[in-house]
PDB file of N, CA and C in Angstrom:
ATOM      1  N   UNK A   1       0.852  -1.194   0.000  1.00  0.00           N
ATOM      2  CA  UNK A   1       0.000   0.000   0.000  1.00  0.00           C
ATOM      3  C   UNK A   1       0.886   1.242   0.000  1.00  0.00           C
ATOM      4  N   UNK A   2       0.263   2.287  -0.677  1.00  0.00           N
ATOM      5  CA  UNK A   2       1.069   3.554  -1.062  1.00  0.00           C
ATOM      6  C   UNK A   2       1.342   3.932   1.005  1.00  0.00           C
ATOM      7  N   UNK A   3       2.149   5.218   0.760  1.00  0.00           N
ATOM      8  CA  UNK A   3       2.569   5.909   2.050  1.00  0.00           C
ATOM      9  C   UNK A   3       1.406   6.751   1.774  1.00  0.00           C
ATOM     10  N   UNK A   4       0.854   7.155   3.027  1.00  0.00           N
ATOM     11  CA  UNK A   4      -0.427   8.314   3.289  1.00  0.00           C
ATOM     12  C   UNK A   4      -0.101   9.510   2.694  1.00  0.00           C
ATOM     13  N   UNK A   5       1.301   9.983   2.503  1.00  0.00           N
ATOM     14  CA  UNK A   5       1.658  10.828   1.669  1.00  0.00           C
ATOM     15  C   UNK A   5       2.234  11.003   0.064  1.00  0.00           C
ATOM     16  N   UNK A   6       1.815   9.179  -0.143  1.00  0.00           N
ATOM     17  CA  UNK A   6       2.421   9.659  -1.486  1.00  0.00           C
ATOM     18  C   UNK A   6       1.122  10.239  -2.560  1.00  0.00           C
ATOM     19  N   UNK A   7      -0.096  10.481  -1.709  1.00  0.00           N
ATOM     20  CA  UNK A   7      -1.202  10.586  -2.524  1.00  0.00           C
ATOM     21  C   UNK A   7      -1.709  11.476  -1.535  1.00  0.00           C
ATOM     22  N   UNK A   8      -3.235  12.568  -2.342  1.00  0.00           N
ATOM     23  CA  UNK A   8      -3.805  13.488  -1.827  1.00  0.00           C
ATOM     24  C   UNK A   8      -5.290  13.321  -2.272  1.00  0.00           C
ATOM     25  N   UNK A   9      -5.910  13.328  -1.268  1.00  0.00           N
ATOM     26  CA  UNK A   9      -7.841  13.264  -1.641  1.00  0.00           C
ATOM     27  C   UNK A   9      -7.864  14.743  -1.840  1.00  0.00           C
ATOM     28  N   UNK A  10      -8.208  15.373  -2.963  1.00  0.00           N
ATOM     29  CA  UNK A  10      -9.080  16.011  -3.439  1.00  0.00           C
ATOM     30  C   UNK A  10     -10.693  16.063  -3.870  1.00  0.00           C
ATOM     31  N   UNK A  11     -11.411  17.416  -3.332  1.00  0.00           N
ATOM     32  CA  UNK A  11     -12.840  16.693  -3.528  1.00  0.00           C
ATOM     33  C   UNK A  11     -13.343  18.172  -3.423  1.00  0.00           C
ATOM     34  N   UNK A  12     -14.806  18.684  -3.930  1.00  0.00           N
ATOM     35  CA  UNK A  12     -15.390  19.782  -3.985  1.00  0.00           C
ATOM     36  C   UNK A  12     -16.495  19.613  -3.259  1.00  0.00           C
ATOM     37  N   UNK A  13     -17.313  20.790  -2.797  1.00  0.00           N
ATOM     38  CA  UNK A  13     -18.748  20.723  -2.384  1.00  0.00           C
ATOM     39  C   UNK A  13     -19.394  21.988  -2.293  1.00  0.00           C
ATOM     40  N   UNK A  14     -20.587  22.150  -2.104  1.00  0.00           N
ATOM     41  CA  UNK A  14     -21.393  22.978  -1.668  1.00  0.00           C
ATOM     42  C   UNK A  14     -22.173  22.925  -0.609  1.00  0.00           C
ATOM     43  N   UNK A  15     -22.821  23.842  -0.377  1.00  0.00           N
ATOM     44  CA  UNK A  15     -23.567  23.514   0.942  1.00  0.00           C
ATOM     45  C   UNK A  15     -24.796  22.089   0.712  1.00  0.00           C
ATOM     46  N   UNK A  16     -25.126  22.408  -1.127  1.00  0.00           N
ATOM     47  CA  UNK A  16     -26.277  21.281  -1.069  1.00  0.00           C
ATOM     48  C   UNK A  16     -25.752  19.523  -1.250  1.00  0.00           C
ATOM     49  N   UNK A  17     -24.357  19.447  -0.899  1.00  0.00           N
ATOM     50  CA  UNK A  17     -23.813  18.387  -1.801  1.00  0.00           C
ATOM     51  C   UNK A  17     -22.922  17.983  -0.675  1.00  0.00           C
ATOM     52  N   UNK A  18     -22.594  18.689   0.608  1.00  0.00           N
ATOM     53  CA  UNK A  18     -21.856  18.799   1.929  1.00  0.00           C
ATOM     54  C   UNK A  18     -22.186  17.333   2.516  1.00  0.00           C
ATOM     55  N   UNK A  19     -23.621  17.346   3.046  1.00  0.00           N
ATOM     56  CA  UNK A  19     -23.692  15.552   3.676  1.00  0.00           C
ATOM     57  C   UNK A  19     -22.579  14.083   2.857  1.00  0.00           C
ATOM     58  N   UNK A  20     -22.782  14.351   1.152  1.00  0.00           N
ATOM     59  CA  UNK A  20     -22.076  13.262   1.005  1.00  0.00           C
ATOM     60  C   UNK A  20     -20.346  13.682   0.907  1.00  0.00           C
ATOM     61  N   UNK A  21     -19.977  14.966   0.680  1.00  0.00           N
ATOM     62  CA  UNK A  21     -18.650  15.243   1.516  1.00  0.00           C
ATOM     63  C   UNK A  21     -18.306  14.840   2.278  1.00  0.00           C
ATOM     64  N   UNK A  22     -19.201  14.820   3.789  1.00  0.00           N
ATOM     65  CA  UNK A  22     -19.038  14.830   4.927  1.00  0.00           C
ATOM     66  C   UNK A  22     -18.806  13.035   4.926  1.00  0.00           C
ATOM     67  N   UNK A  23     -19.687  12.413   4.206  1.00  0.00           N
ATOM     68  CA  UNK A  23     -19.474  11.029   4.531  1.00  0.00           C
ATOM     69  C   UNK A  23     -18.135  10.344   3.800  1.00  0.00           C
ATOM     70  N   UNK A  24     -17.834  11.123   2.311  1.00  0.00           N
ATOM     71  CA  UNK A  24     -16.310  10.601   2.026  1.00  0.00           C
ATOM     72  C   UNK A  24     -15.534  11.041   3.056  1.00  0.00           C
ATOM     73  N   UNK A  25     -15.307  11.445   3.364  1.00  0.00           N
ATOM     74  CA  UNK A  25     -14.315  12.176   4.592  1.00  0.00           C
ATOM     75  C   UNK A  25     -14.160  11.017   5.829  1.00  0.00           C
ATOM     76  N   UNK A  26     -15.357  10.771   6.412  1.00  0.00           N
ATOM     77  CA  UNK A  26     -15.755  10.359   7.116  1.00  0.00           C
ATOM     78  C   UNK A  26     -15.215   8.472   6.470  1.00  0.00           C
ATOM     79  N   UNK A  27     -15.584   7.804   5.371  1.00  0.00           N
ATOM     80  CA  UNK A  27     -15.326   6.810   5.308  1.00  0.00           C
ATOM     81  C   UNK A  27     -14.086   6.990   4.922  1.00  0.00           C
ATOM     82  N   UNK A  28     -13.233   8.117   4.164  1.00  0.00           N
ATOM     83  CA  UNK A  28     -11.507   7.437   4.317  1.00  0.00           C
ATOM     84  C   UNK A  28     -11.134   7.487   5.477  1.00  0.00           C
ATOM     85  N   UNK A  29     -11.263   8.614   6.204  1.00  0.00           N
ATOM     86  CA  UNK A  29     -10.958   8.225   7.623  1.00  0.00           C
ATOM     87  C   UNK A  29     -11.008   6.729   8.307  1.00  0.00           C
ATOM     88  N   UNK A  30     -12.220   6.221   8.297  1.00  0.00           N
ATOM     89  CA  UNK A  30     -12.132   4.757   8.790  1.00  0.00           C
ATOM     90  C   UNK A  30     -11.434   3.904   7.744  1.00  0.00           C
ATOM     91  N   UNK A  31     -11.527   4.024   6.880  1.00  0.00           N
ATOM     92  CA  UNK A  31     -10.485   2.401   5.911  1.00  0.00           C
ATOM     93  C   UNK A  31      -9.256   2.833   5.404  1.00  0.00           C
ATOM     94  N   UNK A  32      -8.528   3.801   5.856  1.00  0.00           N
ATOM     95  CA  UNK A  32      -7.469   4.362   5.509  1.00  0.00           C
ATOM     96  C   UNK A  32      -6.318   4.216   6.750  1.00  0.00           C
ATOM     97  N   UNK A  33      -7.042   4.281   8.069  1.00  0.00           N
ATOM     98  CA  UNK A  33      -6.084   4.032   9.388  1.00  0.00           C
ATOM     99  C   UNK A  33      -5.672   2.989   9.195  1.00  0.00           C
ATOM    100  N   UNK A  34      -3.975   2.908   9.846  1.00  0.00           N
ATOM    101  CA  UNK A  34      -3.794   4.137  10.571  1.00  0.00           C
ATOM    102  C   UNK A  34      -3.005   5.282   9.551  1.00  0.00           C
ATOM    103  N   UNK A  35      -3.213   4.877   8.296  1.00  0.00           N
ATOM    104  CA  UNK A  35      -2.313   5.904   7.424  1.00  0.00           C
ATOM    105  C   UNK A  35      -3.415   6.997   6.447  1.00  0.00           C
ATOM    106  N   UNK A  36      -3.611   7.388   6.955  1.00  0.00           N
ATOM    107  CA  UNK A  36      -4.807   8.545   6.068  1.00  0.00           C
ATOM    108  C   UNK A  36      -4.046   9.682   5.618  1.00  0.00           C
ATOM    109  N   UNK A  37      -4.784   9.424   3.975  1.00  0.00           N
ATOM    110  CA  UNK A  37      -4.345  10.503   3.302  1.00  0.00           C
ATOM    111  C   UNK A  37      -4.139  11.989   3.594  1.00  0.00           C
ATOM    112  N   UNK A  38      -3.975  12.714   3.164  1.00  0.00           N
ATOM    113  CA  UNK A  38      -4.684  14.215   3.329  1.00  0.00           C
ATOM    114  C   UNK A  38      -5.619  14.483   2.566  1.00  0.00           C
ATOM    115  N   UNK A  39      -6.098  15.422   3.252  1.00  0.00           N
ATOM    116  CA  UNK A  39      -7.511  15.139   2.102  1.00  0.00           C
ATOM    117  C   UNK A  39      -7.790  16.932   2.390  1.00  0.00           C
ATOM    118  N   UNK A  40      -8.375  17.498   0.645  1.00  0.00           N
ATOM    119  CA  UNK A  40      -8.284  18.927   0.210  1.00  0.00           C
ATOM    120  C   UNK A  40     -10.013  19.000  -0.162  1.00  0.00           C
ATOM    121  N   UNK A  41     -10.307  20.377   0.091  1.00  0.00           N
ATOM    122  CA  UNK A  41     -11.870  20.054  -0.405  1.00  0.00           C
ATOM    123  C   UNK A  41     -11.762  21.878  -0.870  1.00  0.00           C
ATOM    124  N   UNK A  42     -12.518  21.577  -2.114  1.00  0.00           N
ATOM    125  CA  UNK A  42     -12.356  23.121  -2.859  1.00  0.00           C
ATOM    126  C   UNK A  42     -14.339  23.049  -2.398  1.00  0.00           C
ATOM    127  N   UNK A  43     -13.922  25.108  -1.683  1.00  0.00           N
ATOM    128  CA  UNK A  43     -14.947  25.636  -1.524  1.00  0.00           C
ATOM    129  C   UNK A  43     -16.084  25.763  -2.145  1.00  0.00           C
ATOM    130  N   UNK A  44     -16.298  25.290  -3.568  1.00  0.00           N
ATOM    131  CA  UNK A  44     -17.884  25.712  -3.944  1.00  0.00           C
ATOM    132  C   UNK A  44     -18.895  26.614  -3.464  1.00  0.00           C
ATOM    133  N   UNK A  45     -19.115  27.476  -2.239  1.00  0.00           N
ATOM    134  CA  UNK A  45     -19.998  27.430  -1.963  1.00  0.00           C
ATOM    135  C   UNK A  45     -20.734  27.063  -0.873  1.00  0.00           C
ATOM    136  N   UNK A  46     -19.530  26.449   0.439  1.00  0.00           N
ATOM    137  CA  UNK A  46     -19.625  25.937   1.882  1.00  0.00           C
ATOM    138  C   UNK A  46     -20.121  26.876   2.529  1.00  0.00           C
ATOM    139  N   UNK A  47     -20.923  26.958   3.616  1.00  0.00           N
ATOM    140  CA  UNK A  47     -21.382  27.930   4.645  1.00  0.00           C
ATOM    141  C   UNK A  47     -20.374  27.909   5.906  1.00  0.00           C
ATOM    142  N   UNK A  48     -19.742  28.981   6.338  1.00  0.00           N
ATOM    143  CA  UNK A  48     -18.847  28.956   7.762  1.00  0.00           C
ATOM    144  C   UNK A  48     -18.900  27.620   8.797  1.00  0.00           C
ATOM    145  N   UNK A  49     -20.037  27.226   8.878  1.00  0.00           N
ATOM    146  CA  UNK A  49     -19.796  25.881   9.795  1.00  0.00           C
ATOM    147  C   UNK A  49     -19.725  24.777   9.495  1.00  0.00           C
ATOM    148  N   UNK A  50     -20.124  24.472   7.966  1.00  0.00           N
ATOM    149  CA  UNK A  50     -19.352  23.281   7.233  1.00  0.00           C
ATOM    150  C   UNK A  50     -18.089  23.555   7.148  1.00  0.00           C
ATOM    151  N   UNK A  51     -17.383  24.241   6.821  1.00  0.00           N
ATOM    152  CA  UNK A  51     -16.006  24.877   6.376  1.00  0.00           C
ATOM    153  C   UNK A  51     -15.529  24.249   7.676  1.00  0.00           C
ATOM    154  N   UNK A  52     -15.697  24.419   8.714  1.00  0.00           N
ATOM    155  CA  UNK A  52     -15.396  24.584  10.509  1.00  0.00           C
ATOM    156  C   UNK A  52     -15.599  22.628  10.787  1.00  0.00           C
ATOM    157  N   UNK A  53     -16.606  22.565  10.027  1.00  0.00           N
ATOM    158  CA  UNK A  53     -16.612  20.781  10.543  1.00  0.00           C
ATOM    159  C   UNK A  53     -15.583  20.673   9.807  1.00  0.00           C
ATOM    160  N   UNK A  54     -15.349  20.122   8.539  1.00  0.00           N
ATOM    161  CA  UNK A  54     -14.327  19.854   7.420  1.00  0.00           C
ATOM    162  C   UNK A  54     -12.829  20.511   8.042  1.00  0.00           C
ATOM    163  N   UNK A  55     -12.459  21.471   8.410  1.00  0.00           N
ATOM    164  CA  UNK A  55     -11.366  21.521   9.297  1.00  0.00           C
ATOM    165  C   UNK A  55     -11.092  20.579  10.455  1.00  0.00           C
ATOM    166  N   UNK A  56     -12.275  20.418  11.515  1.00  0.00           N
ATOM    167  CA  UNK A  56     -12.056  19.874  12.493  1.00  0.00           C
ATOM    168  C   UNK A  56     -11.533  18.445  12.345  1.00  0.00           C
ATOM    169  N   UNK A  57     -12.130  17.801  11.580  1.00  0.00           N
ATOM    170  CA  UNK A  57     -11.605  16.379  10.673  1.00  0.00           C
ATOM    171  C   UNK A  57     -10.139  16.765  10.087  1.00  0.00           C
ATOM    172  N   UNK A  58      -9.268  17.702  10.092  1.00  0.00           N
ATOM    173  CA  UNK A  58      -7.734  17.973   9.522  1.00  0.00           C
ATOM    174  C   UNK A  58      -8.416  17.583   7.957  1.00  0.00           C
ATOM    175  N   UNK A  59      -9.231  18.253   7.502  1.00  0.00           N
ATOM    176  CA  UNK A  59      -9.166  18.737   6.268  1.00  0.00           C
ATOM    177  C   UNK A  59      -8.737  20.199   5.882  1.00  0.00           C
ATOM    178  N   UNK A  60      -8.033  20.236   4.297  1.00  0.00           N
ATOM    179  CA  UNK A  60      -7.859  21.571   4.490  1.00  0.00           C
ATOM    180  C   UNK A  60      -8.904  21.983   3.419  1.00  0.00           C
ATOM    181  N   UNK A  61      -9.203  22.994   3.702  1.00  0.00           N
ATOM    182  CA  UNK A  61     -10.723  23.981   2.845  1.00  0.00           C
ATOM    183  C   UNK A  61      -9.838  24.656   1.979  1.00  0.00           C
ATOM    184  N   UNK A  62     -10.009  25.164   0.909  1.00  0.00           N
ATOM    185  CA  UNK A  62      -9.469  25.752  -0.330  1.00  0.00           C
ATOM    186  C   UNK A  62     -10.406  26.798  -1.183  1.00  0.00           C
ATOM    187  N   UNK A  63     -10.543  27.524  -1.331  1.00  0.00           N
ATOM    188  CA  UNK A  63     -11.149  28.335  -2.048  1.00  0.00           C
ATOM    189  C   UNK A  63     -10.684  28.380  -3.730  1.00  0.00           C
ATOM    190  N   UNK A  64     -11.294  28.083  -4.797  1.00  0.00           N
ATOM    191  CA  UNK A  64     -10.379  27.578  -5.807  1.00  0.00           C
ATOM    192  C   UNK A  64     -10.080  28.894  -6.314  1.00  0.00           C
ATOM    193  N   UNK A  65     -10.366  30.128  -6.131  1.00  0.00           N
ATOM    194  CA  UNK A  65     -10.637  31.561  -6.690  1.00  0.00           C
ATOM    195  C   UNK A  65     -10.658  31.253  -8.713  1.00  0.00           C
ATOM    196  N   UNK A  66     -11.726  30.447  -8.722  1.00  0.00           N
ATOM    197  CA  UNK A  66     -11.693  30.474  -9.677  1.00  0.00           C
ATOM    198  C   UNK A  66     -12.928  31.653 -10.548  1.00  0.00           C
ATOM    199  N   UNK A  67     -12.433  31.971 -11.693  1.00  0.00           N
ATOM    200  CA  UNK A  67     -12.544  33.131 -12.120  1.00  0.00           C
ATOM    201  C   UNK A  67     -14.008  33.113 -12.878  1.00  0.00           C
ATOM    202  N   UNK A  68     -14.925  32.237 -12.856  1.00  0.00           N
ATOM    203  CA  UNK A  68     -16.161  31.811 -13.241  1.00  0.00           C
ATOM    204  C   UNK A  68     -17.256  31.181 -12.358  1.00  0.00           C
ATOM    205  N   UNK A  69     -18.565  31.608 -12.445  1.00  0.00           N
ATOM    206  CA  UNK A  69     -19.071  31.251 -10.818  1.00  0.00           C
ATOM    207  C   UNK A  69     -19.335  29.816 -11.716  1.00  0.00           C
ATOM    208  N   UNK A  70     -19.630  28.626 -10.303  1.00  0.00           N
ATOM    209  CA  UNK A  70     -19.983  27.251  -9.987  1.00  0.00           C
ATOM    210  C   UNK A  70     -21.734  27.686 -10.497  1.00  0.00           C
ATOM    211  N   UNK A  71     -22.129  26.652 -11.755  1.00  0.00           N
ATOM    212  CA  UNK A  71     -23.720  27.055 -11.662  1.00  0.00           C
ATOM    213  C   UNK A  71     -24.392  26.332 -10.379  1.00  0.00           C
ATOM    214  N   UNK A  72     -25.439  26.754  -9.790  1.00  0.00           N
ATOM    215  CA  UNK A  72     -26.313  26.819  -9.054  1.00  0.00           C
ATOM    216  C   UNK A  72     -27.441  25.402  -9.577  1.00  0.00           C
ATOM    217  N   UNK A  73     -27.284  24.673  -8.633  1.00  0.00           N
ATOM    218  CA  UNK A  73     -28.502  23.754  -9.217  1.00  0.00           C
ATOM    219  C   UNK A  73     -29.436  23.488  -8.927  1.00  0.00           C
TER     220      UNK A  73
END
């Protein structure tokens, strides 16, 4: 199996799309110990206390400043 660092979870969300965020997060955490990746989640669109859970788990939040808005669905 790779080293927890030779790879990075990347992943996006919004506030309407956050629960199944919350549960990838949540299942690498369990089948990944004791070596868990890092894991990156680009802002979409998070509200301050998702942002705040998703930290508390040692995720890092990212804002992609990307230069075109995310459509709305």
């Amino acid at each position: 199996m790779a080293d927890s660092k030779d790879f990075v979870v990347v992943t996006a969300s919004n506030r309407d799309y956050f629960h199944m965020c919350l549960g990838l997060v949540l299942s690498i955490r369990r089948a990944a110990a004791p070596t868990i990746p890092d894991i990156v989640v680009l802002d979409v669109g998070l509200d301050p206390t998702k942002i705040e859970t998703l930290k508390s788990l040692n995720c890092a939040v990212v804002d992609p400043g990307w230069d075109v808005d995310v459509a709305q669905a």
